[in-house]
N, C-alpha and C. Protein backbone atom coordinates (compact mmCIF):
# COMPACT_ATOMS: atom_id res chain seq x y z
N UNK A 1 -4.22 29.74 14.58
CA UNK A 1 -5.11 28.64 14.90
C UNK A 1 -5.30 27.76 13.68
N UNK A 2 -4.99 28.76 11.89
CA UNK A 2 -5.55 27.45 11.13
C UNK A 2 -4.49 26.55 10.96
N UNK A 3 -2.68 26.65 11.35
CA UNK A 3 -2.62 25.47 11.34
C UNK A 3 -2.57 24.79 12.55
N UNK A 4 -2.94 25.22 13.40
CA UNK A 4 -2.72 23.95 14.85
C UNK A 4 -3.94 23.50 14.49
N UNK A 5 -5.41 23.60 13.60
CA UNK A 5 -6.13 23.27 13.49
C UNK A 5 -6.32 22.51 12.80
N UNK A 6 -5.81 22.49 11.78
CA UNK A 6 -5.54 21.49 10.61
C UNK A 6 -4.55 19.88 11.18
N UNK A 7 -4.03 20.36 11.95
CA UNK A 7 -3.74 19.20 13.00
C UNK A 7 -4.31 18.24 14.32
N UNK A 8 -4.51 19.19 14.59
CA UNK A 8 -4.94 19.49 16.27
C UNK A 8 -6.54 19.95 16.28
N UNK A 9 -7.51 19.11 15.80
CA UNK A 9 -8.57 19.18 16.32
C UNK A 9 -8.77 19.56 17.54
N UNK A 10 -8.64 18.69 18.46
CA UNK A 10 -9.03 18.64 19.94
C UNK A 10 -7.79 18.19 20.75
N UNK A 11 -7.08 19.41 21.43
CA UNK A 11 -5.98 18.50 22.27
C UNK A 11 -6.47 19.02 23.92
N UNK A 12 -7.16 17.82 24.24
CA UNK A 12 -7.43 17.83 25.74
C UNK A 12 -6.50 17.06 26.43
N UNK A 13 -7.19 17.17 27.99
CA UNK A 13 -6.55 16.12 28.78
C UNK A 13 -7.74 16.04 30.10
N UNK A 14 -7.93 14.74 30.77
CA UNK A 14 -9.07 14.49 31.20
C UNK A 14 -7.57 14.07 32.79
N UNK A 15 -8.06 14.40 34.10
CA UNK A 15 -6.64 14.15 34.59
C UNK A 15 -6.87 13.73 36.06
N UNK A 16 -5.83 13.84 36.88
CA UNK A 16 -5.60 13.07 38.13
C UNK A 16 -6.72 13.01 38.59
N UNK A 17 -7.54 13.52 39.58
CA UNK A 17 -8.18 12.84 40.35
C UNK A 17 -10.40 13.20 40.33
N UNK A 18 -10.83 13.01 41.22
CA UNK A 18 -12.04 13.11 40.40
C UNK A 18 -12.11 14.43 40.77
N UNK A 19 -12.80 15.27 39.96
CA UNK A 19 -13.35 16.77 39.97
C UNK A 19 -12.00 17.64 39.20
N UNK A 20 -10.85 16.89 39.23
CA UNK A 20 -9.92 17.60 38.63
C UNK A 20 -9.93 17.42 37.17
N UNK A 21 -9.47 18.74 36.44
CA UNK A 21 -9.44 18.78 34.80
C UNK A 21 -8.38 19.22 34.19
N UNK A 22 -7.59 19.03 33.42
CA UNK A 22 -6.69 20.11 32.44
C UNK A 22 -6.96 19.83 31.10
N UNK A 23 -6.77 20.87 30.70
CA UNK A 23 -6.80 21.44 29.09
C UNK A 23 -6.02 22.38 28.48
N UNK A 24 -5.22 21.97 27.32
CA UNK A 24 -4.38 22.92 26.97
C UNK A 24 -5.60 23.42 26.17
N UNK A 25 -4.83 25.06 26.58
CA UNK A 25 -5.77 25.95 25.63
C UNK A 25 -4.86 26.41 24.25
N UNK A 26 -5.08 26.51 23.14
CA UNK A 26 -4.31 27.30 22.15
C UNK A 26 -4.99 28.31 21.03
N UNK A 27 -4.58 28.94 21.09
CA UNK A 27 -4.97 30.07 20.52
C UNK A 27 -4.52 30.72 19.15
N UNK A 28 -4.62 30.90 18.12
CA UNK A 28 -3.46 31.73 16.91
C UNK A 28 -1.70 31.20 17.26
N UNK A 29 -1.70 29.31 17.97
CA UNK A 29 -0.77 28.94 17.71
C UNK A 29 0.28 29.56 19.09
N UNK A 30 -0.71 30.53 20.09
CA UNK A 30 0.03 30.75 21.67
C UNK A 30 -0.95 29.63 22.27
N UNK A 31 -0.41 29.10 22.86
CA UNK A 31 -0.57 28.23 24.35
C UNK A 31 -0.22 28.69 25.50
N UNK A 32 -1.20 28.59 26.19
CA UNK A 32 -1.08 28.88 27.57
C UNK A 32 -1.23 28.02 28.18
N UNK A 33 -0.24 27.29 29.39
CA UNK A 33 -0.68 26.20 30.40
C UNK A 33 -0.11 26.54 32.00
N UNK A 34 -0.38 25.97 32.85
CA UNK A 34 -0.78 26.55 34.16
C UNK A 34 -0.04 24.91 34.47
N UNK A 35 1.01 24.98 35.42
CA UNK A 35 0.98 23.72 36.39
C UNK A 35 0.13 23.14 36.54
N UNK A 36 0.50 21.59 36.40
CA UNK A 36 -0.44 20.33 36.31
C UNK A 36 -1.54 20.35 34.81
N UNK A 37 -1.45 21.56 34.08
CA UNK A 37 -2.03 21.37 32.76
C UNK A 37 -0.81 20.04 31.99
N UNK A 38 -1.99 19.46 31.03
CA UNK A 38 -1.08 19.13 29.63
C UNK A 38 -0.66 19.89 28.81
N UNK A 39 0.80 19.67 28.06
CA UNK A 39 1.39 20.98 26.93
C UNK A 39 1.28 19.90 25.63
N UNK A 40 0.71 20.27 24.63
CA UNK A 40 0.74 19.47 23.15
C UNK A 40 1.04 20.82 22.46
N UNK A 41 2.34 20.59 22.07
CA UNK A 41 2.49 21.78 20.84
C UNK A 41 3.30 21.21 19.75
N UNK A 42 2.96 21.34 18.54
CA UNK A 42 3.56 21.37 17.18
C UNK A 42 4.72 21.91 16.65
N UNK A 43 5.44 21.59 15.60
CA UNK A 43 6.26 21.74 15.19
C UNK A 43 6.49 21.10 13.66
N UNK A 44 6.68 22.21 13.00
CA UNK A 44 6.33 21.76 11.05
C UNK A 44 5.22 21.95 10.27
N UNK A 45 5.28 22.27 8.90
CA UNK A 45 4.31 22.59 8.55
C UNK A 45 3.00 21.99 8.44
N UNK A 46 2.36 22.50 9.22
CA UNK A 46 0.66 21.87 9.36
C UNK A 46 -0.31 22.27 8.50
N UNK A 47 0.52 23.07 7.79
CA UNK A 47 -0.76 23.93 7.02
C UNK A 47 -0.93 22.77 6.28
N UNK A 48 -2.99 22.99 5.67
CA UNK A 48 -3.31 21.60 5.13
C UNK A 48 -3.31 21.77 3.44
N UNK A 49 -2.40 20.60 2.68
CA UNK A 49 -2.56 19.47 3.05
C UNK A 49 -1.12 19.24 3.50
N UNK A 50 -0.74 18.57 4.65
CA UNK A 50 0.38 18.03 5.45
C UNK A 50 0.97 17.22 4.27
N UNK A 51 2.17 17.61 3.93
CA UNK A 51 2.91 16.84 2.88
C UNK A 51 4.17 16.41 3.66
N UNK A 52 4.95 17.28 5.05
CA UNK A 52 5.97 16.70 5.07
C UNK A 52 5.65 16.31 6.89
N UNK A 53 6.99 15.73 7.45
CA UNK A 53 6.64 15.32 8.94
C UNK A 53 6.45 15.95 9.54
N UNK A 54 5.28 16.27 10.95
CA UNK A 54 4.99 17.15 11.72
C UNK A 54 5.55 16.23 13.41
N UNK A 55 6.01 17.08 13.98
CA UNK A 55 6.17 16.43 15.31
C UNK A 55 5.63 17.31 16.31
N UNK A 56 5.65 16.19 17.79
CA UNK A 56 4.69 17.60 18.70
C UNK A 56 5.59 17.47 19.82
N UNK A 57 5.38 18.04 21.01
CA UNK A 57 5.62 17.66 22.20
C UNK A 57 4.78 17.32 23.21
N UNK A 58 4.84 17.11 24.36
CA UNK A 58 3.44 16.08 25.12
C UNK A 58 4.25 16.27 26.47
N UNK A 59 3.55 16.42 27.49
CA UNK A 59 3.91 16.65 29.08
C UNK A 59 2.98 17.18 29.94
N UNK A 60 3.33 16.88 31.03
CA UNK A 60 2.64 17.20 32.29
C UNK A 60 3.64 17.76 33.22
N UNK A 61 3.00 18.45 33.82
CA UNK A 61 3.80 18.47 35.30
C UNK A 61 3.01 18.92 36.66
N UNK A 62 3.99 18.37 38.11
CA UNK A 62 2.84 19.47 38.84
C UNK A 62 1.94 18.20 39.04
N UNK A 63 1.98 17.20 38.47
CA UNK A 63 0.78 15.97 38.77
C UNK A 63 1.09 15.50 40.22
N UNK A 64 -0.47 16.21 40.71
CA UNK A 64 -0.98 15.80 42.41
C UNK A 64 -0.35 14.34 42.31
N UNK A 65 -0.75 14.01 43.92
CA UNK A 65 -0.27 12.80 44.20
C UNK A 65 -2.10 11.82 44.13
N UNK A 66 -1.76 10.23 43.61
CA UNK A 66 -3.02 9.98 43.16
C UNK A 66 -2.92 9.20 41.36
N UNK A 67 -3.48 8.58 41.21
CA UNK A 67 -3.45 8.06 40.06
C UNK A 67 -4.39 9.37 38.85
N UNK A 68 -3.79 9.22 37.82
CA UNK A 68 -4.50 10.11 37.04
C UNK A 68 -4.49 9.51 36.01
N UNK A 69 -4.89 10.17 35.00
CA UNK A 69 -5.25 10.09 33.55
C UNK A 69 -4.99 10.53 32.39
N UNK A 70 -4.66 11.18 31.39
CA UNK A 70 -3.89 12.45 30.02
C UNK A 70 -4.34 11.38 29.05
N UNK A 71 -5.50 12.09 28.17
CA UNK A 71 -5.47 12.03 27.15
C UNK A 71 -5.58 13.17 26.11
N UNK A 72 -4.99 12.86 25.29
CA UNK A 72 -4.50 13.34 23.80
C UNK A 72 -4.97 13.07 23.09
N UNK A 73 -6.13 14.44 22.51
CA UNK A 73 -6.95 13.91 20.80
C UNK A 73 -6.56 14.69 19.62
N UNK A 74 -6.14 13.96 18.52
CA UNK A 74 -5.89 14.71 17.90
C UNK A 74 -6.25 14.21 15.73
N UNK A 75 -6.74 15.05 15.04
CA UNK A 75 -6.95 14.65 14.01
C UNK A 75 -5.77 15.18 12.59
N UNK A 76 -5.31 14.88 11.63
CA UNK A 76 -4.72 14.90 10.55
C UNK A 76 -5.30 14.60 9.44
N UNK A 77 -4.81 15.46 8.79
CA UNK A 77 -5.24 15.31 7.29
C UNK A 77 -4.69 14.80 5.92
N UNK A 78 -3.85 13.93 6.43
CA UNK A 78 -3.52 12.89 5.68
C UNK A 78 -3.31 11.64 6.05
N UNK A 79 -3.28 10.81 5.13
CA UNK A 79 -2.70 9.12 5.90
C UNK A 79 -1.31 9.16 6.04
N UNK A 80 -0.72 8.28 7.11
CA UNK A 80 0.45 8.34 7.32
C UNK A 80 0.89 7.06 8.33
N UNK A 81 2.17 7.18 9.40
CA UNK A 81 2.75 6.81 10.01
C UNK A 81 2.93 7.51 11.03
N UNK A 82 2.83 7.36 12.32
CA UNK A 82 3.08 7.72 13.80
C UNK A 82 4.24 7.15 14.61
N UNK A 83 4.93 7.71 15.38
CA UNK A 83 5.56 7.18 16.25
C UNK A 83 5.46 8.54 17.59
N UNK A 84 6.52 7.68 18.62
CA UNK A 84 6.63 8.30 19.65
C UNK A 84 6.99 7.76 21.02
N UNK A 85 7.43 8.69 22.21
CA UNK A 85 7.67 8.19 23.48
C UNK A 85 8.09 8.95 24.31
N UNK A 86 7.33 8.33 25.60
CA UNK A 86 7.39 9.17 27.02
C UNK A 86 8.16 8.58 27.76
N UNK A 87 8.58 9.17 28.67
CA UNK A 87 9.30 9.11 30.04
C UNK A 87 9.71 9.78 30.93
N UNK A 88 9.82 9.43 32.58
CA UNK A 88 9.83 9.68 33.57
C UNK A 88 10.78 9.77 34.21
N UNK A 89 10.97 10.33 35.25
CA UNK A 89 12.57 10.45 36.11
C UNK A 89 12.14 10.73 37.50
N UNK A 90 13.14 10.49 38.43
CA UNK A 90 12.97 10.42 39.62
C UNK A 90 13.96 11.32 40.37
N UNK A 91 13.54 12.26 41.29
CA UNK A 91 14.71 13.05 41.89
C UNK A 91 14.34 13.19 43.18
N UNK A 92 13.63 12.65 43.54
CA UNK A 92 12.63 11.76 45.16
C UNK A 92 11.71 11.71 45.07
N UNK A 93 11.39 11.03 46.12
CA UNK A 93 10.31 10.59 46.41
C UNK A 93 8.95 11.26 45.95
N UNK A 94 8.94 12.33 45.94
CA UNK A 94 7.94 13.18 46.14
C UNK A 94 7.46 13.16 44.73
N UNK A 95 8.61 13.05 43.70
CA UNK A 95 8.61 13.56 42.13
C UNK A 95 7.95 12.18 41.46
N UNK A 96 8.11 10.77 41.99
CA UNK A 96 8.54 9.64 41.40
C UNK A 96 6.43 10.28 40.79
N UNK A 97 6.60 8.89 39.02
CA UNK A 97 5.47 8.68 37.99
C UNK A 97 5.73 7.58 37.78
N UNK A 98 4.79 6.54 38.06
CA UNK A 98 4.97 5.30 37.45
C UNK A 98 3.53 5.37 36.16
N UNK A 99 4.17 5.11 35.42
CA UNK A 99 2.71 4.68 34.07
C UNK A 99 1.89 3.70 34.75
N UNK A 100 0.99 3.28 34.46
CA UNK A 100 -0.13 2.25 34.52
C UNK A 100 -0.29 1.45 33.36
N UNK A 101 -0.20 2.28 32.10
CA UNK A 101 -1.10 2.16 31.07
C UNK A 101 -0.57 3.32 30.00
N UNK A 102 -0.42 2.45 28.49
CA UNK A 102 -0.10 4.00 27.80
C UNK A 102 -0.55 3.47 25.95
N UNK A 103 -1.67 3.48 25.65
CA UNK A 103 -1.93 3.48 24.27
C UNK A 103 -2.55 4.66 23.31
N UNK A 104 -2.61 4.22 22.30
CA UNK A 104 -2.77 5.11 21.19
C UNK A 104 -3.35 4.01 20.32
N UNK A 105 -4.43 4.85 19.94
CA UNK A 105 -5.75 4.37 19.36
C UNK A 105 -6.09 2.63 19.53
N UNK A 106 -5.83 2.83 20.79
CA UNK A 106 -6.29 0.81 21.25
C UNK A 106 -5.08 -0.14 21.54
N UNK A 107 -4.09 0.86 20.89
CA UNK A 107 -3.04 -0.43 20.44
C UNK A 107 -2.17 0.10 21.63
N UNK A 108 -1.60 -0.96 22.41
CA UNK A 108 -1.01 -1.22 23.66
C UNK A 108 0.56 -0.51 23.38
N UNK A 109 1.15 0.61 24.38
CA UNK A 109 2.42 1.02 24.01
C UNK A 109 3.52 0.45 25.14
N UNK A 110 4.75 -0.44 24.77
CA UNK A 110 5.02 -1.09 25.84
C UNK A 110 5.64 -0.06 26.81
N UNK A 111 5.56 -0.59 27.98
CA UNK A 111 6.90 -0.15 29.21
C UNK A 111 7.92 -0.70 29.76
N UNK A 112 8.87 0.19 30.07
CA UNK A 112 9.91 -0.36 30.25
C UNK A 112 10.35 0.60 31.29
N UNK A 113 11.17 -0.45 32.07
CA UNK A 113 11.42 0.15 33.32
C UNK A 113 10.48 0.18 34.41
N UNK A 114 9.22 -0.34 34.61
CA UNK A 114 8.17 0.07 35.22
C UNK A 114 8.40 -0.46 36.43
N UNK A 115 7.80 0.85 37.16
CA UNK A 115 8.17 0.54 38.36
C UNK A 115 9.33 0.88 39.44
N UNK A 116 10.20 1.80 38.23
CA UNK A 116 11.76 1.68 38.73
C UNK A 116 11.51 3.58 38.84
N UNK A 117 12.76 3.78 38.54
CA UNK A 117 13.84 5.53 38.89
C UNK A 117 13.01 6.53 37.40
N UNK A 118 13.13 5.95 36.06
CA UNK A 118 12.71 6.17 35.46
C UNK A 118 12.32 5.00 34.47
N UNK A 119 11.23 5.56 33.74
CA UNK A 119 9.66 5.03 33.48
C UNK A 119 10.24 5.28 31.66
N UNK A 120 10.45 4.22 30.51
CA UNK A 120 10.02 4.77 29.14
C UNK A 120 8.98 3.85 28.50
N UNK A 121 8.06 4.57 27.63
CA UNK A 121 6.97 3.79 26.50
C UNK A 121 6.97 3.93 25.60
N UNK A 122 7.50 3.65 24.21
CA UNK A 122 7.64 4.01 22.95
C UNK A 122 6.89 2.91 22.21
N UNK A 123 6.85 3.81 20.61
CA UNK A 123 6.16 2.58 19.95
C UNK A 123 6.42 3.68 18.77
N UNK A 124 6.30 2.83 17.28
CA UNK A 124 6.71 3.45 15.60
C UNK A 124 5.83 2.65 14.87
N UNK A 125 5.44 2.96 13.93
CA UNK A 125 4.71 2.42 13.06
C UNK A 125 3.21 2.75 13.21
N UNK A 126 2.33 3.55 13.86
CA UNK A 126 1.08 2.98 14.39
C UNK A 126 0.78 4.09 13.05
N UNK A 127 -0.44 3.30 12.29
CA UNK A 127 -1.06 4.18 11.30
C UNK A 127 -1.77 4.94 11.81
N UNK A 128 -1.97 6.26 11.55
CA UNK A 128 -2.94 6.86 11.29
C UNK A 128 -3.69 7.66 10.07
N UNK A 129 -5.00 7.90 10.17
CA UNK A 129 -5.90 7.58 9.32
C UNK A 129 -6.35 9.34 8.96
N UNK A 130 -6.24 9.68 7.71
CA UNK A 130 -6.46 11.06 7.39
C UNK A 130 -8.15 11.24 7.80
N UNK A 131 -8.74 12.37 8.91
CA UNK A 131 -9.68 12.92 8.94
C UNK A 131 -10.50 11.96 10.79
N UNK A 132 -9.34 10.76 10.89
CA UNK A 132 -9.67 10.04 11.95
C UNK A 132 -9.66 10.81 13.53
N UNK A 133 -10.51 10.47 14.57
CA UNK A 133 -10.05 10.89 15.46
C UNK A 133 -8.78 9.76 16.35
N UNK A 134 -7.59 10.37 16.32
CA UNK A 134 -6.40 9.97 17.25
C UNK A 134 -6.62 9.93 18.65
N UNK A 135 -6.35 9.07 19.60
CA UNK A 135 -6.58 9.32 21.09
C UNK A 135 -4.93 8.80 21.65
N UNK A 136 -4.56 9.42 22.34
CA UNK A 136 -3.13 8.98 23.41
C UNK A 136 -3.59 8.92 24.47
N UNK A 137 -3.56 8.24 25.28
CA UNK A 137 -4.30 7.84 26.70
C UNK A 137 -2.70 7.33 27.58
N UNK A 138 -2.46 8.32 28.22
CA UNK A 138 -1.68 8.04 29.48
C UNK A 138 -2.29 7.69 30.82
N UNK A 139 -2.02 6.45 31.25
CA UNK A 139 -2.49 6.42 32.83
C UNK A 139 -1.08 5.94 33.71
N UNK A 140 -1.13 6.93 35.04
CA UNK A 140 0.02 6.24 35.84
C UNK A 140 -0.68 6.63 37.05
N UNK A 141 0.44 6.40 37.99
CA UNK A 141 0.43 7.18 39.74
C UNK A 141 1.38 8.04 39.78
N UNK A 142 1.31 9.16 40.46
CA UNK A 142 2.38 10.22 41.10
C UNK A 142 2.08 9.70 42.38
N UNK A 143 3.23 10.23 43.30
CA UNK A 143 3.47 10.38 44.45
C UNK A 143 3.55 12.00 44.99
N UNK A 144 2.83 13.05 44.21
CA UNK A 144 2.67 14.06 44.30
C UNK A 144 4.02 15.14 43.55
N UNK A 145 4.08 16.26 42.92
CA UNK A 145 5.22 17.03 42.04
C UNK A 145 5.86 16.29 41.19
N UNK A 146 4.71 15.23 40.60
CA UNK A 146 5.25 14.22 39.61
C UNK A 146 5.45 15.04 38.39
N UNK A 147 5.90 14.64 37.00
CA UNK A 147 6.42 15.00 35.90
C UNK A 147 6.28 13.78 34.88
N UNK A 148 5.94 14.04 33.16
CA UNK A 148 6.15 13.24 32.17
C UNK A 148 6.49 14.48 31.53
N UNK A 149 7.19 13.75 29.95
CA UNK A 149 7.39 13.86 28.41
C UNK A 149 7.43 13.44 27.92
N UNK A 150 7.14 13.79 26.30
CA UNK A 150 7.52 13.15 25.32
C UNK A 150 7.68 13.81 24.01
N UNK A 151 7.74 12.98 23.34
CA UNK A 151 7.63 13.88 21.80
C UNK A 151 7.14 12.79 21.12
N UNK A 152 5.80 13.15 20.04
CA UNK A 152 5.79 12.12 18.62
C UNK A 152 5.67 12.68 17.30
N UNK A 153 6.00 11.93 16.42
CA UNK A 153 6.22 12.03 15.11
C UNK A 153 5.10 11.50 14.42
N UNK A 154 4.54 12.53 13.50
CA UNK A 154 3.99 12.12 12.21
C UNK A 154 4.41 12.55 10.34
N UNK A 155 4.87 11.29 9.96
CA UNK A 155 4.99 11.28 8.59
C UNK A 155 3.77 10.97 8.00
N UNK A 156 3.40 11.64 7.05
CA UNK A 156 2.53 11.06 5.64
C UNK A 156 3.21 10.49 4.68
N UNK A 157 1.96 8.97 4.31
CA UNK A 157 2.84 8.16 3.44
C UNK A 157 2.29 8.81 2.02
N UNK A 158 3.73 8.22 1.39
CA UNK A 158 3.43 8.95 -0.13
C UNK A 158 1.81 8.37 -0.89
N UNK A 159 0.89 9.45 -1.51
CA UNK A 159 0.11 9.15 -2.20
C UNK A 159 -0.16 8.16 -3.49
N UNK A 160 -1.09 7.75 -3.24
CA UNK A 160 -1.20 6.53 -4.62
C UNK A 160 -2.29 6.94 -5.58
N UNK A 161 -1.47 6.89 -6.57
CA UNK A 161 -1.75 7.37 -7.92
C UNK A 161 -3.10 7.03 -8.45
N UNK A 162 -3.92 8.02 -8.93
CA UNK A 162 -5.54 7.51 -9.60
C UNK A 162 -5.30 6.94 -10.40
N UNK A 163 -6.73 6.05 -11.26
CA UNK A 163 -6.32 5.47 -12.24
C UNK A 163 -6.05 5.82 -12.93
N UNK A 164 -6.29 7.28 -13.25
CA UNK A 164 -6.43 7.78 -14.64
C UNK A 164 -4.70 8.58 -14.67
N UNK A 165 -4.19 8.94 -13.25
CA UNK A 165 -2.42 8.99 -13.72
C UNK A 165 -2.13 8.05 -13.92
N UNK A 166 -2.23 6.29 -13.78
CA UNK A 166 -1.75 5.12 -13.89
C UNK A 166 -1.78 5.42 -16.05
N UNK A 167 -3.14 5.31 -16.29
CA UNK A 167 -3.36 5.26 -17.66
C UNK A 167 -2.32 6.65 -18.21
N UNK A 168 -2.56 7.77 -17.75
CA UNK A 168 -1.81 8.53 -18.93
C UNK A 168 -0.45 8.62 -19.04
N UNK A 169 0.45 7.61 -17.31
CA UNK A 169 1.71 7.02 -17.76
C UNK A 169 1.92 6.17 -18.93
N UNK A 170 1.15 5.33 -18.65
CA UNK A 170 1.06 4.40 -19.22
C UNK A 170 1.34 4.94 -20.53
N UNK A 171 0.11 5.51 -21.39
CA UNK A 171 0.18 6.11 -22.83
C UNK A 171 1.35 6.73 -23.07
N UNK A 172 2.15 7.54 -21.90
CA UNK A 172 3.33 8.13 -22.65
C UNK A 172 4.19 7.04 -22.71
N UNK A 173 4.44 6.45 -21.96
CA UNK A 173 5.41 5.39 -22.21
C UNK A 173 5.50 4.39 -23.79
N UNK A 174 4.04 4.13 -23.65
CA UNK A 174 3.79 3.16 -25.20
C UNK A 174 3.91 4.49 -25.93
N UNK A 175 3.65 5.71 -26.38
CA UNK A 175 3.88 6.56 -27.21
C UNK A 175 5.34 6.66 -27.23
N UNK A 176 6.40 7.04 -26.14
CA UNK A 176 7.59 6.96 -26.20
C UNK A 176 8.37 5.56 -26.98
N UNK A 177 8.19 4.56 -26.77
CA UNK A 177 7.88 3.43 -27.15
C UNK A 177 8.21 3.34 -28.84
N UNK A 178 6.90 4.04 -29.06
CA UNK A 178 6.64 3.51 -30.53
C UNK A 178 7.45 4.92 -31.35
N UNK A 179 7.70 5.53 -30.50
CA UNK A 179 8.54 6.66 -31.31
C UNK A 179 9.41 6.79 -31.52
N UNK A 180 10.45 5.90 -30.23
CA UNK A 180 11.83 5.00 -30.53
C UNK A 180 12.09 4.23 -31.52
N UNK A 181 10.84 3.50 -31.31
CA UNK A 181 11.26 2.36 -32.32
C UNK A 181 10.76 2.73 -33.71
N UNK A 182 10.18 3.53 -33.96
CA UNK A 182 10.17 4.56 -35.56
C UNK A 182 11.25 4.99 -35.82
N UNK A 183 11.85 5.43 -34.86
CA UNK A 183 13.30 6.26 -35.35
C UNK A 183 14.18 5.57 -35.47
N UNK A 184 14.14 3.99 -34.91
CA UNK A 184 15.15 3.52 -35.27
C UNK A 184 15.20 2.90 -37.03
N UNK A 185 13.99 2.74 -37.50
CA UNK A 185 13.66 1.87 -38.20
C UNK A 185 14.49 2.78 -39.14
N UNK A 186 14.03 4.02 -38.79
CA UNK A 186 14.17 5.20 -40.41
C UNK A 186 15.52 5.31 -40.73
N UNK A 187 16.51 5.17 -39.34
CA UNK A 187 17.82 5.77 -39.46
C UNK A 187 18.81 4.21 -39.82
N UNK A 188 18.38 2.63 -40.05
CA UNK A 188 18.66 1.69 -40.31
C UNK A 188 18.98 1.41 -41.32
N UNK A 189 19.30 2.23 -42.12
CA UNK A 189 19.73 1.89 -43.64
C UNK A 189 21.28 1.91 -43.45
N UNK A 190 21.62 0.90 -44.25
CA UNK A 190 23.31 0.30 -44.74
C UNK A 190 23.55 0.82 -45.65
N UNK A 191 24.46 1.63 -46.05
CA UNK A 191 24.46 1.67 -47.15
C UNK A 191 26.73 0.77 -47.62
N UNK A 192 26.97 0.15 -48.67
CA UNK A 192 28.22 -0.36 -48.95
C UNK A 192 28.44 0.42 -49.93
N UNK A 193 30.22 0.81 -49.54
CA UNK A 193 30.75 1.19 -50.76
C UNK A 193 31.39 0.67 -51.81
């Protein structure tokens, strides 16, 4: 649990229709999900502090027929860069997901295909904010034994230096500096025969 925790504050999902709920549960890093639950699971080191990229996976299935809802909360402990993307497929009628709606933290994720056989929404770049709460908000319609996925990516951007590493570069450099140019001075003698 401490590292899906160090990631993964809160990964709910609020869902299809009214009175209905899913929630992935996770436990010491087992998940358990039940048809028509959401699956958010990890991959990379989470332990904190997150130095290199962590990615997850994201899905439903089993989504009644009915417009629903999936959201995804989730917090990190560093600043960084996000990406990611879902999509849908069709194998009849019964299966078809059209999106509605698909952002992350406010910011609009486009669609493509909408409306059609299969459904994609991607988007790269979206910051996120070390200690922030993250939200993914999926909305579409099933036509009942509907299905999504996806996968997203988080990198942390490299850290910026305090002042005080700025200054004690600094000093070695002018010390390097002046120690060059001592040595050159000393070893500058001509001598003619």
């Amino acid at each position: 649990m401490r590292k899906l925790l160090s990631l993964v504050a809160v990964a709910t999902a609020a869902a299809a229709m009214p009175g209905a709920a899913s929630a992935a549960t996770c436990v010491a890093m087992n998940c358990e999900f039940t048809p028509g639950d959401v699956e958010f699971t990890t991959a990379g080191d989470t332990t904190p502090p997150i130095t290199g990229a962590v990615s997850a996976t994201i899905g439903r299935t089993d989504i009644g027929e009915g417009i629903f809802t999936d959201i995804y909360r989730f917090i990190v402990d560093a600043d960084g860069f996000g990406s990611g993307s879902i999509s849908t497929s069709l194998s009849g009628l019964t299966t078809d997901v059209d999106f509605l709606s698909v952002t992350i933290n406010g910011q609009t994720v486009p669609i493509f295909g909408q409306n059609t056989d299969v459904e994609f929404a991607g988007i790269s770049g979206v910051a996120i904010m070390a200690g922030e709460l993250n939200e993914l908000i999926i909305s579409g319609s099933s036509a009942g034994l509907g299905s999504y996925g996806g996968n997203l990516t988080f990198t942390p951007s490299a850290p910026i230096p305090e002042p005080a590493t700025w200054a004690m570069m600094l000093l070695g450099f002018g010390g390097l500096g002046y120690t060059m140019r001592r040595s050159r001075r000393a070893n500058a003698q001509v001598q003619f025969a």
